[in-house]
Protein backbone atom coordinates (compact mmCIF):
# COMPACT_ATOMS: atom_id res chain seq x y z
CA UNK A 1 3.60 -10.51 22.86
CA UNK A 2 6.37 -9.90 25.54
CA UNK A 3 8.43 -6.91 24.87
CA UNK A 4 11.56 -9.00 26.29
CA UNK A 5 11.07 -11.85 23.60
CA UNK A 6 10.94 -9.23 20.44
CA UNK A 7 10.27 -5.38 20.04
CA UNK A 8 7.13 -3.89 19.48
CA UNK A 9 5.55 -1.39 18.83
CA UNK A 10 1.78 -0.11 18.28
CA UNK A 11 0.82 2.45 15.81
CA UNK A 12 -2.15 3.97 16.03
CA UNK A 13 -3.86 5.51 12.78
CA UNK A 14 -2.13 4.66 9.42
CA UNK A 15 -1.77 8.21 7.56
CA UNK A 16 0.87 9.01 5.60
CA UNK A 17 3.12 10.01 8.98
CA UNK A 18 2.04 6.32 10.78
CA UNK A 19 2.42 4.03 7.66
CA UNK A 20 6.31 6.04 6.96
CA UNK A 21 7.51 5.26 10.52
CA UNK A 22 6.43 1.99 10.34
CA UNK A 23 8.02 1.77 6.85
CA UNK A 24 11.39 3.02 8.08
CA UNK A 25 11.57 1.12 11.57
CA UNK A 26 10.58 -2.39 9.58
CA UNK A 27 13.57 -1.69 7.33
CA UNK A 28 15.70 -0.69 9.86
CA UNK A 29 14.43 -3.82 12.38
CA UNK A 30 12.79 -6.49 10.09
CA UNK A 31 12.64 -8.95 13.34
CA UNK A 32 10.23 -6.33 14.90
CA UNK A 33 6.90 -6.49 15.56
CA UNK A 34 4.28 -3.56 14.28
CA UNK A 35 0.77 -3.23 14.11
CA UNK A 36 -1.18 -0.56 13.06
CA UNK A 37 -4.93 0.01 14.68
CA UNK A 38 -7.13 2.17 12.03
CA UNK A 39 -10.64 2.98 12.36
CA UNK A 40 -11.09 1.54 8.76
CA UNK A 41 -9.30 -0.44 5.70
CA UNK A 42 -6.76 1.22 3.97
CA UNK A 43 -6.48 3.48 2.60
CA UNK A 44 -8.49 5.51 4.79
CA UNK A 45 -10.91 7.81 3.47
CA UNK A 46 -10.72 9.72 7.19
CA UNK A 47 -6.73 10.57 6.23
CA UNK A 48 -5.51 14.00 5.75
CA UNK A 49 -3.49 11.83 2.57
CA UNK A 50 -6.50 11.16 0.72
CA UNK A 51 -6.60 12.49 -2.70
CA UNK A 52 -5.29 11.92 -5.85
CA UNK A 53 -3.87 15.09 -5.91
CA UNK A 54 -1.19 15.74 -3.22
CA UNK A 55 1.95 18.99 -3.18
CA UNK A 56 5.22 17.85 -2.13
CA UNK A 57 7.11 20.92 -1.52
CA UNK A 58 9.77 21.68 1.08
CA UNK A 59 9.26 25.71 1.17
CA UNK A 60 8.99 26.09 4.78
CA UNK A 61 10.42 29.10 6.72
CA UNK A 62 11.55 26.84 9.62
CA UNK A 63 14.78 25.53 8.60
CA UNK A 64 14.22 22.19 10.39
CA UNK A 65 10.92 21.34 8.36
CA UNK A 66 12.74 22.26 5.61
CA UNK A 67 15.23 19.97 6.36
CA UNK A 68 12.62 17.06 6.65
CA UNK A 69 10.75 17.66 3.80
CA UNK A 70 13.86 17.87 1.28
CA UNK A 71 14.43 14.43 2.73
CA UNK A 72 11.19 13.26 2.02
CA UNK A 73 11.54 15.09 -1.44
CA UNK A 74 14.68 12.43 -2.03
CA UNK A 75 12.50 9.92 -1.13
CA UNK A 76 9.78 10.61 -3.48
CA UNK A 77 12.21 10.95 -6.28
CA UNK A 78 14.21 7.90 -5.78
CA UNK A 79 12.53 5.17 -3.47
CA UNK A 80 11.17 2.54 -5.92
CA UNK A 81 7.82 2.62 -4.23
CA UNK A 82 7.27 5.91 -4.08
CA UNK A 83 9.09 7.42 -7.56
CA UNK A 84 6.24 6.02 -9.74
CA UNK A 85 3.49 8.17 -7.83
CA UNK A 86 5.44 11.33 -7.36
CA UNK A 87 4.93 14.14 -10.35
CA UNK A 88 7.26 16.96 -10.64
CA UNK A 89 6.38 19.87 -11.75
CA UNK A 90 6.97 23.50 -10.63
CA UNK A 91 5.49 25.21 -7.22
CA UNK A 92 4.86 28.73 -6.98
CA UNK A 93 4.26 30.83 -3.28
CA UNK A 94 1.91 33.76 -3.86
CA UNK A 95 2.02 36.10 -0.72
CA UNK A 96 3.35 39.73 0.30
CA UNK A 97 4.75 38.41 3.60
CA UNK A 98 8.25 37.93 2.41
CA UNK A 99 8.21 34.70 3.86
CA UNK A 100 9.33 33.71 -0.53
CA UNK A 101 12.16 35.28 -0.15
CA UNK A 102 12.75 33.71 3.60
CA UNK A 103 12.22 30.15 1.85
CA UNK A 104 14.64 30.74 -0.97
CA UNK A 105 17.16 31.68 0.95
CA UNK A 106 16.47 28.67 3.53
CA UNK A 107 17.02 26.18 0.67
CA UNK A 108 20.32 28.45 0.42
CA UNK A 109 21.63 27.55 3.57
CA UNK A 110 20.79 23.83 3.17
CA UNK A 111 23.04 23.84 0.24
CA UNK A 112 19.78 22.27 -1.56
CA UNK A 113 19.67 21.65 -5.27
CA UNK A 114 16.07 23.44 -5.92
CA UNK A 115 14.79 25.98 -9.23
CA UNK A 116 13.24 28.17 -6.76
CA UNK A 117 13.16 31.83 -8.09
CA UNK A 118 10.68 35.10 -7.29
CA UNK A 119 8.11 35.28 -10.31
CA UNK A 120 5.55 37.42 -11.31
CA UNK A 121 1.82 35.84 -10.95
CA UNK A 122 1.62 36.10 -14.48
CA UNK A 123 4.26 32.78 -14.98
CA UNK A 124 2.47 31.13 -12.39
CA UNK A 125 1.73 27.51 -13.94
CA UNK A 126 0.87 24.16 -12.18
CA UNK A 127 2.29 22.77 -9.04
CA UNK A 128 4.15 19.45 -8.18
CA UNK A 129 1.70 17.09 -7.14
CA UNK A 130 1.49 13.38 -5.62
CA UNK A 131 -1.12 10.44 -6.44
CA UNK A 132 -1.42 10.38 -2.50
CA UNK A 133 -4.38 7.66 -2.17
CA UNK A 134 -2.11 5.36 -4.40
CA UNK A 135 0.96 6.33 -3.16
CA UNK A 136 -0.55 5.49 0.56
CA UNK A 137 -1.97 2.22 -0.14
CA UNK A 138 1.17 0.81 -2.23
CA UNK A 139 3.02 1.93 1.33
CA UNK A 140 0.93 0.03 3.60
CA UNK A 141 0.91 -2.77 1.09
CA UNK A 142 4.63 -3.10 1.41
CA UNK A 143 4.65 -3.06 5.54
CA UNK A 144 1.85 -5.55 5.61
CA UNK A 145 4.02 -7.36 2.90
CA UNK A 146 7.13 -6.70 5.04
CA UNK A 147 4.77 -8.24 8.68
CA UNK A 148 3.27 -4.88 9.86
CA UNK A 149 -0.22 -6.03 10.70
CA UNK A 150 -3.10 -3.74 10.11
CA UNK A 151 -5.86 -3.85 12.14
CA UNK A 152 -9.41 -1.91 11.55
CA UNK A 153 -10.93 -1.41 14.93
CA UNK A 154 -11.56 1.67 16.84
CA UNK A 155 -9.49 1.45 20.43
CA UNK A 156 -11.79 2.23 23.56
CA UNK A 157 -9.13 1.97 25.88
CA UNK A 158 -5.00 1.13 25.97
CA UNK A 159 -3.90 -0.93 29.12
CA UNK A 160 -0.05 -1.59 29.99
CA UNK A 161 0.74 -4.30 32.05
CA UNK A 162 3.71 -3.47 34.53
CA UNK A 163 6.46 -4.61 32.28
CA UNK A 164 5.28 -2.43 29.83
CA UNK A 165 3.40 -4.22 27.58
């Protein structure tokens, strides 16, 4: 397809990072083209988001993954494909680093709404978690839905022609 007729772009893996940019950009641009090339079906075993049992958390001590992940914590919470798969619950951050008190006051200077507190490890409890595997496939079920083609091959080799595509 001729980049000059219609966008396009080629994604290659579909993890949870692949399948959410191709999620956003067919939103965004629903006259674009995007195909993913996977090694397998969906949802892929091989992924780092396979398991029923995924954290969401945002505590990072690098304000601009912070930043990121609170976004995608909005997203879990109020997307209606995602909402449904996402379980909140309470995350605790055992270490002697400091870097709990670093996080805290991160979410501080992101003016973000979060119960984060220093505990004792006696009121540790259970984390927030994520059905990942379902939460994965219902995502690439709604780009294919949306025209993202999905493709199971492996790729030997990528060739350009001069215009680019």
């Amino acid at each position: 397809m001729s980049s000059a007729l219609q966008p396009s772009y080629l994604i290659i893996g579909a993890g949870v990072i692949s399948v959410s940019t191709a999620y956003h950009l067919i939103k965004k641009y629903p006259h674009i083209f995007v195909q993913f090339v996977d090694l397998v079906p969906y949802p892929s075993q091989l992924a780092a988001s396979w398991d029923w049992n995924k954290v969401i958390r945002a505590d990072y001590g690098n304000l601009f993954c912070m930043e990121k992940a609170l976004e995608a914590l909005q997203l879990w919470r109020s997307d209606p494909l995602l909402r449904s798969y996402y379980h909140e619950s309470r995350f605790f951050n055992i270490n002697n680093t400091g870097l709990g008190r670093r996080i805290i006051e991160n979410y501080k200077k992101r003016n973000a709404k979060v119960d984060a507190e220093m505990v004792s490890p006696d009121e540790f409890k259970d984390i927030g978690w994520a059905e990942a595997t379902k939460a994965l496939t219902a995502f690439v079920d709604a780009v294919v839905t949306a025209g993202v083609e999905y493709t199971a091959a492996g790729i030997g080799v990528l060739t350009f022609d001069e215009e680019g595509d």
